[in-house]
Protein backbone atom coordinates (compact mmCIF):
# COMPACT_ATOMS: atom_id res chain seq x y z
CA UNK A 1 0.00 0.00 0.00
CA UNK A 2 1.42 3.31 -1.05
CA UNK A 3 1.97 6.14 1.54
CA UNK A 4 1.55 9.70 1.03
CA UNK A 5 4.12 11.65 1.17
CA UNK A 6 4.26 14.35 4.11
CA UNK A 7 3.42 17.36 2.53
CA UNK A 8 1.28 15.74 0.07
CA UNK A 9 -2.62 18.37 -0.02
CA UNK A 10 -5.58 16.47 1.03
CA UNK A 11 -7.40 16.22 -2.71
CA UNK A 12 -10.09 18.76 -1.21
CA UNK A 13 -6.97 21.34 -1.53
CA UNK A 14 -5.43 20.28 -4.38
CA UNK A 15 -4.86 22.71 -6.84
CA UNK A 16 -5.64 22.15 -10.35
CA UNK A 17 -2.66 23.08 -12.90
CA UNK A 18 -4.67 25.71 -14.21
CA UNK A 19 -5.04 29.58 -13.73
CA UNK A 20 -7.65 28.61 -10.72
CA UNK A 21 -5.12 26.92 -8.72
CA UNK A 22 -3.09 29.66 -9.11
CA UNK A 23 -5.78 31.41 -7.63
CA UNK A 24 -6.18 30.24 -4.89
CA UNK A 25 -2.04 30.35 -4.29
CA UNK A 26 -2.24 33.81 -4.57
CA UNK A 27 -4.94 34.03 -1.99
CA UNK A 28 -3.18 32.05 0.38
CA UNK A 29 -0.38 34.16 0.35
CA UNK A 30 -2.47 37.43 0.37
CA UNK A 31 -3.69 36.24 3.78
CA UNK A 32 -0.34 35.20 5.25
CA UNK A 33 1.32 38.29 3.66
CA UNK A 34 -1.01 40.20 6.48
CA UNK A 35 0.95 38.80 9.46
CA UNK A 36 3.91 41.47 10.13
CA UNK A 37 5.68 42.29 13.64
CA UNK A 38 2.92 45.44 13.42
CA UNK A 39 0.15 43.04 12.99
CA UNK A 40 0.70 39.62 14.13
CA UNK A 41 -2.66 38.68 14.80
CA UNK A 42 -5.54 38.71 13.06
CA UNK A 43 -9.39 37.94 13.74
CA UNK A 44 -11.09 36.26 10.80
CA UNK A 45 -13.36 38.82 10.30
CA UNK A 46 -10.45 41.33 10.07
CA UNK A 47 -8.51 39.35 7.60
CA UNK A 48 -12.10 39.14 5.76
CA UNK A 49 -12.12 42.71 5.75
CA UNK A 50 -8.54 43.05 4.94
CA UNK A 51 -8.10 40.61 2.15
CA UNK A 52 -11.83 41.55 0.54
CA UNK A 53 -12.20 37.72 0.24
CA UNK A 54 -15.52 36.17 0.19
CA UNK A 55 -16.09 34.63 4.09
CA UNK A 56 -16.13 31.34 2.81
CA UNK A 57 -12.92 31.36 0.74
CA UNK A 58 -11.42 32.82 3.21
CA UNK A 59 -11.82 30.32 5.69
CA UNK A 60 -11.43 27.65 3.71
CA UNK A 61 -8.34 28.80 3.17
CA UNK A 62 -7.70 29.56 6.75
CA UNK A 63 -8.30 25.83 7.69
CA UNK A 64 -6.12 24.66 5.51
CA UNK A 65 -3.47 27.43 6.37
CA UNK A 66 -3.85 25.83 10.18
CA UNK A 67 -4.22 22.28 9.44
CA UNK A 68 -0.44 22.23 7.37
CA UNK A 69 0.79 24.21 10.50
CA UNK A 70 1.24 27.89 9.14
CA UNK A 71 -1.78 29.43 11.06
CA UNK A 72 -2.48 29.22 14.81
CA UNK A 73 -5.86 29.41 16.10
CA UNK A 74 -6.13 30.92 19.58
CA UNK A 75 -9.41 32.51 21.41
CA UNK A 76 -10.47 33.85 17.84
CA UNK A 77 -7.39 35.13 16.67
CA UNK A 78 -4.96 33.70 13.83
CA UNK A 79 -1.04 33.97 14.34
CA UNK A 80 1.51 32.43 12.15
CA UNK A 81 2.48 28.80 13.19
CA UNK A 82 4.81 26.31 14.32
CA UNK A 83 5.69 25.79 10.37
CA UNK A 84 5.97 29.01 9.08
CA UNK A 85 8.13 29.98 11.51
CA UNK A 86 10.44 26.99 10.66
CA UNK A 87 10.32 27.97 7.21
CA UNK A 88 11.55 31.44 8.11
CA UNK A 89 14.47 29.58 9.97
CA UNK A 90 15.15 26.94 7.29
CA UNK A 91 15.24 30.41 4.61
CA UNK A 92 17.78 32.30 7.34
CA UNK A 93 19.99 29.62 7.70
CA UNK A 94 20.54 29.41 3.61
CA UNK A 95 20.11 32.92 3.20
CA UNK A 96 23.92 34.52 2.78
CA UNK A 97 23.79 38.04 1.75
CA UNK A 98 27.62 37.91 1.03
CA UNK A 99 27.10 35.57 -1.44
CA UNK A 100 23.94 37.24 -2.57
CA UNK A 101 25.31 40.42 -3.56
CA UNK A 102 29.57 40.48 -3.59
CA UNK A 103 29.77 40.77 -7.71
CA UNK A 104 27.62 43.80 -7.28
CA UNK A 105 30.22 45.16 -3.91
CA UNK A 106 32.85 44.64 -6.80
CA UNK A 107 31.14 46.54 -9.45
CA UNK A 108 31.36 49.71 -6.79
CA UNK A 109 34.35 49.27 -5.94
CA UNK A 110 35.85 49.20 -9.43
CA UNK A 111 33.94 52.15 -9.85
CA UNK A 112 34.66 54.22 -6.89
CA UNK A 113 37.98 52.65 -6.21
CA UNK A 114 37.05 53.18 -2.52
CA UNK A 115 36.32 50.52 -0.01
CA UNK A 116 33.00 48.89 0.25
CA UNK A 117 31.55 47.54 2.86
CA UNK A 118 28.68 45.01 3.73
CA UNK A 119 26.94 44.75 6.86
CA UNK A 120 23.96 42.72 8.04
CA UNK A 121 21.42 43.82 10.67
CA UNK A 122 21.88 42.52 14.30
CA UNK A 123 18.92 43.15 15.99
CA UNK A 124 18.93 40.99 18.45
CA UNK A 125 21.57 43.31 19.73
CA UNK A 126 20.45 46.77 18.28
CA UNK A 127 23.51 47.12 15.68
CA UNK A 128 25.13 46.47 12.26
CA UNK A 129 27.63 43.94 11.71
CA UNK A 130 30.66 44.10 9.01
CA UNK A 131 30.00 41.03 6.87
CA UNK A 132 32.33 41.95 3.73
CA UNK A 133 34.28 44.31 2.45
CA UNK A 134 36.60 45.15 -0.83
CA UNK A 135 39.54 47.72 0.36
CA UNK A 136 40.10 50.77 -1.45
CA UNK A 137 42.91 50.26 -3.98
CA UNK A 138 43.80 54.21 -3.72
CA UNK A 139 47.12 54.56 -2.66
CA UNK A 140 47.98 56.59 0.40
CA UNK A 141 45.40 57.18 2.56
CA UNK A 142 42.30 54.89 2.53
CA UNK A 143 39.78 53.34 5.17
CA UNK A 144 39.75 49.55 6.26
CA UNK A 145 37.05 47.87 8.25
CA UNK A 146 37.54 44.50 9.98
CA UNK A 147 35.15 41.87 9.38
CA UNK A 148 32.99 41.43 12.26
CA UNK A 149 33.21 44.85 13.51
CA UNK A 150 29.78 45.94 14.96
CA UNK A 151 28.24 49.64 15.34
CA UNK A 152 25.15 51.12 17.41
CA UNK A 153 22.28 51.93 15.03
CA UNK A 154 22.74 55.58 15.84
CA UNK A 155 26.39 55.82 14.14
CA UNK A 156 27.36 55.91 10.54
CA UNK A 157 26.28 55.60 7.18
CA UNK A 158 25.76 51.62 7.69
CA UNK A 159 24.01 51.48 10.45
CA UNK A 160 21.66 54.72 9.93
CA UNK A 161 20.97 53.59 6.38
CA UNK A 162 19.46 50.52 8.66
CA UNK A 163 18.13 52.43 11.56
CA UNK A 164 15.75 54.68 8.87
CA UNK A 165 13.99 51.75 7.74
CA UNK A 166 13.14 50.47 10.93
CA UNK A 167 9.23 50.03 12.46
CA UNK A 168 8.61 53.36 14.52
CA UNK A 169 8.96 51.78 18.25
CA UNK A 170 12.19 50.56 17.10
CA UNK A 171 13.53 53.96 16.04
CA UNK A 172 12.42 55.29 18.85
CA UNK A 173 13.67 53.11 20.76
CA UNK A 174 17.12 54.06 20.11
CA UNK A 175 16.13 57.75 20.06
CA UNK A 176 15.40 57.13 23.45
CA UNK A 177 18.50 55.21 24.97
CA UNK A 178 21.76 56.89 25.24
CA UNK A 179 23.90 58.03 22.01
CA UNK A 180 26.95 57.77 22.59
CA UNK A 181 29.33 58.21 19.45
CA UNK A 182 31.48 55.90 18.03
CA UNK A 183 33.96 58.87 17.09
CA UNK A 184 34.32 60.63 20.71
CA UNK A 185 35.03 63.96 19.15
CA UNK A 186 31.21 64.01 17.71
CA UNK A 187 28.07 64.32 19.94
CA UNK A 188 24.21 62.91 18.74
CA UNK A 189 21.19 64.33 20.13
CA UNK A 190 17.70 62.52 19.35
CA UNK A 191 16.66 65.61 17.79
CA UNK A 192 19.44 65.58 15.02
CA UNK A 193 19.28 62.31 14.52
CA UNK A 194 15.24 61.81 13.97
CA UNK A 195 16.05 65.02 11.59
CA UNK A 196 18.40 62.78 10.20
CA UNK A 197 16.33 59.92 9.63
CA UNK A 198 14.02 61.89 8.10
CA UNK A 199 16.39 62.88 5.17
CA UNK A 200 17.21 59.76 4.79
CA UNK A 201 13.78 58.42 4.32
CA UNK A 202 13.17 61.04 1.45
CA UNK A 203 16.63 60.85 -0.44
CA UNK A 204 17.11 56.99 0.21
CA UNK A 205 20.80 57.12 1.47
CA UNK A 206 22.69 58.67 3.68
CA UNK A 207 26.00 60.49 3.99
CA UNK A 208 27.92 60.91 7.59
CA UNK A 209 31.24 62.72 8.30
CA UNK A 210 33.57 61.54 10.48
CA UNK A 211 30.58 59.73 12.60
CA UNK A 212 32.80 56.35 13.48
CA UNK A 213 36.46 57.29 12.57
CA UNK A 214 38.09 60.94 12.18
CA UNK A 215 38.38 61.86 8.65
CA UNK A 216 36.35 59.22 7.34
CA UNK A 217 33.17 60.00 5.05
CA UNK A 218 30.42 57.59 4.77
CA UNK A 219 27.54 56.63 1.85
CA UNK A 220 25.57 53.75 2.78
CA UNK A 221 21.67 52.66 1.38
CA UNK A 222 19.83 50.14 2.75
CA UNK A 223 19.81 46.53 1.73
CA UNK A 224 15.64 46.10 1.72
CA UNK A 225 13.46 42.88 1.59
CA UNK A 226 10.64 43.36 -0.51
CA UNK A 227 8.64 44.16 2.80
CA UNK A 228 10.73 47.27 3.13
CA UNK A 229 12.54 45.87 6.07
CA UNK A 230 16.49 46.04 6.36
CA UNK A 231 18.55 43.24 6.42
CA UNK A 232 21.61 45.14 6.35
CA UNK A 233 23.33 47.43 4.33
CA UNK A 234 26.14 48.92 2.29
CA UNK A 235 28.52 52.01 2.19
CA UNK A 236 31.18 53.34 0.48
CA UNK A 237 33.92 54.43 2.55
CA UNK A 238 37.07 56.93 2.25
CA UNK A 239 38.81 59.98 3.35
CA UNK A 240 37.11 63.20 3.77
CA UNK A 241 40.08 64.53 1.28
CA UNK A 242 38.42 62.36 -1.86
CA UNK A 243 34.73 63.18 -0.82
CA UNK A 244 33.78 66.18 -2.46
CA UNK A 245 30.20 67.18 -3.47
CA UNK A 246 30.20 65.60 -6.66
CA UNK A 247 31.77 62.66 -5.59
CA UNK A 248 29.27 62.35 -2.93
CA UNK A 249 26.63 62.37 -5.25
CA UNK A 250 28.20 60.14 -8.12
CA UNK A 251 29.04 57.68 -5.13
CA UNK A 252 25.03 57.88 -3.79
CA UNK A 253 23.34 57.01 -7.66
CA UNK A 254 25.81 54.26 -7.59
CA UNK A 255 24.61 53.30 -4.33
CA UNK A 256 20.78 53.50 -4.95
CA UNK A 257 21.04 51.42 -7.93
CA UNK A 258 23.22 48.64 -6.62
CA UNK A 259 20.39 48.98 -3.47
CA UNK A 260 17.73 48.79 -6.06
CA UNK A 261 19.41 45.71 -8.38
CA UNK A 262 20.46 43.73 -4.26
CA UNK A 263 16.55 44.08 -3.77
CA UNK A 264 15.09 42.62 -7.00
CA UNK A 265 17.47 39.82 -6.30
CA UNK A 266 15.79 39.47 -2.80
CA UNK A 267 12.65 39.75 -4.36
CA UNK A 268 13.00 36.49 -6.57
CA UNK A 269 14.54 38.41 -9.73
CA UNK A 270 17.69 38.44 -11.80
């Protein structure tokens, strides 16, 4: 007698290979797309509302969603499950962003010929993390980072091209604790630095002087899932001697396109 396999769909689910199975994949997807760190639970009614499904596709689907393990019923209210979140864990642990995106760290680098640097978001501990990074090959005076080197959200372009893409409570968070600098000859005040996040918000990078070493100039964007959440990010690095205005700027569109092209890739595309 044949077995199922374990993930095999009861036939009542099954999915025809047709533009109606796709269908109902989509909706699926729209209802688990729902559950964020804002919103992590969810009445069927609201997710009715939310979704502008028809109440009985809807939980139809929502059965199913908690019978395979990805939805968890409690007093009325729907939170992800025991197997989505192992799916999230199974996609971290084969997730490497190095790996992900180093041609593109090399494609700046040849043309800045300044150092690049990757780092990934810590936020367990409220930080960035150095994960790569391709030295300047200027001669004289350039900037090296050591991999593994960690900085508070509140300092530099890496980890305030993070910290501005953050949920709200988390920003303010760190607006609230204490700032101390990474460079001790600069001081951070919550004001400066929410006007800061601001900016970067509406220009999507960021650009710090001397914020983590003296005489250093940083460019960093974001590296964004499609959610708009940061995983990380990356900067271009170098002497405040080489960073003029319209290097600045020439070293930002760089930037914001390698950002954009690192996110498709995240996304599922080329």
């Amino acid at each position: 007698m044949n077995k199922p396999v374990v993930n095999a769909i009861p036939d009542e689910y099954a999915a025809p290979a047709n533009q109606a199975g796709v269908g109902l994949l989509k909706k699926a997807f729209q209802i688990l797309d729902l559950f964020t760190e804002q919103n992590p639970g969810w009445a069927q009614a609201e997710l009715v509302r939310e979704t502008g499904l028809p109440r009985s596709t809807l939980g139809r689907l929502v059965r199913f969603l908690c019978m395979r393990g990805y939805l968890l019923e409690r007093h009325g209210r729907y939170t992800l499950g025991f197997a989505a979140i192992d799916l999230g864990r199974r996609a971290q642990l084969q997730f490497n962003l190095v790996d992900l995106c180093y041609d593109l760290l090399e494609e700046i680098a040849q043309a800045t010929a300044e150092t690049v640097i990757l780092t990934g978001y810590d936020e367990a501990h409220a930080r960035v993390v150095c994960l790569a990074q391709i030295p300047s090959r200027q001669g004289g005076l350039r900037v090296f980072e050591n991999i593994g080197n960690a900085y508070p959200l509140h300092s530099g372009a890496t980890a305030k091209a993070v910290l501005a893409y953050l949920p709200e409570r988390q920003v303010n968070a760190v607006l609230e604790d204490e700032l101390v600098s990474v460079n001790p000859a600069r001081t951070i005040s919550a004001d400066q630095l929410r006007e800061d996040i601001e900016e970067i918000r509406r220009q999507g990078f960021v650009v710090t002087y001397e914020e983590t070493y003296p005489g250093v100039v940083g460019i960093g964007v974001a590296v964004l899932t499609p959610r708009g959440e940061p995983l990380g990010s990356i900067a271009i690095a170098a002497p405040v001697q080489r960073m003029n205005d319209a290097v600045i700027a020439e070293g930002a569109a760089i930037l914001m396109d390698i950002g954009q092209r690192v996110a498709a890739r995240i996304a599922g595309g080329a």
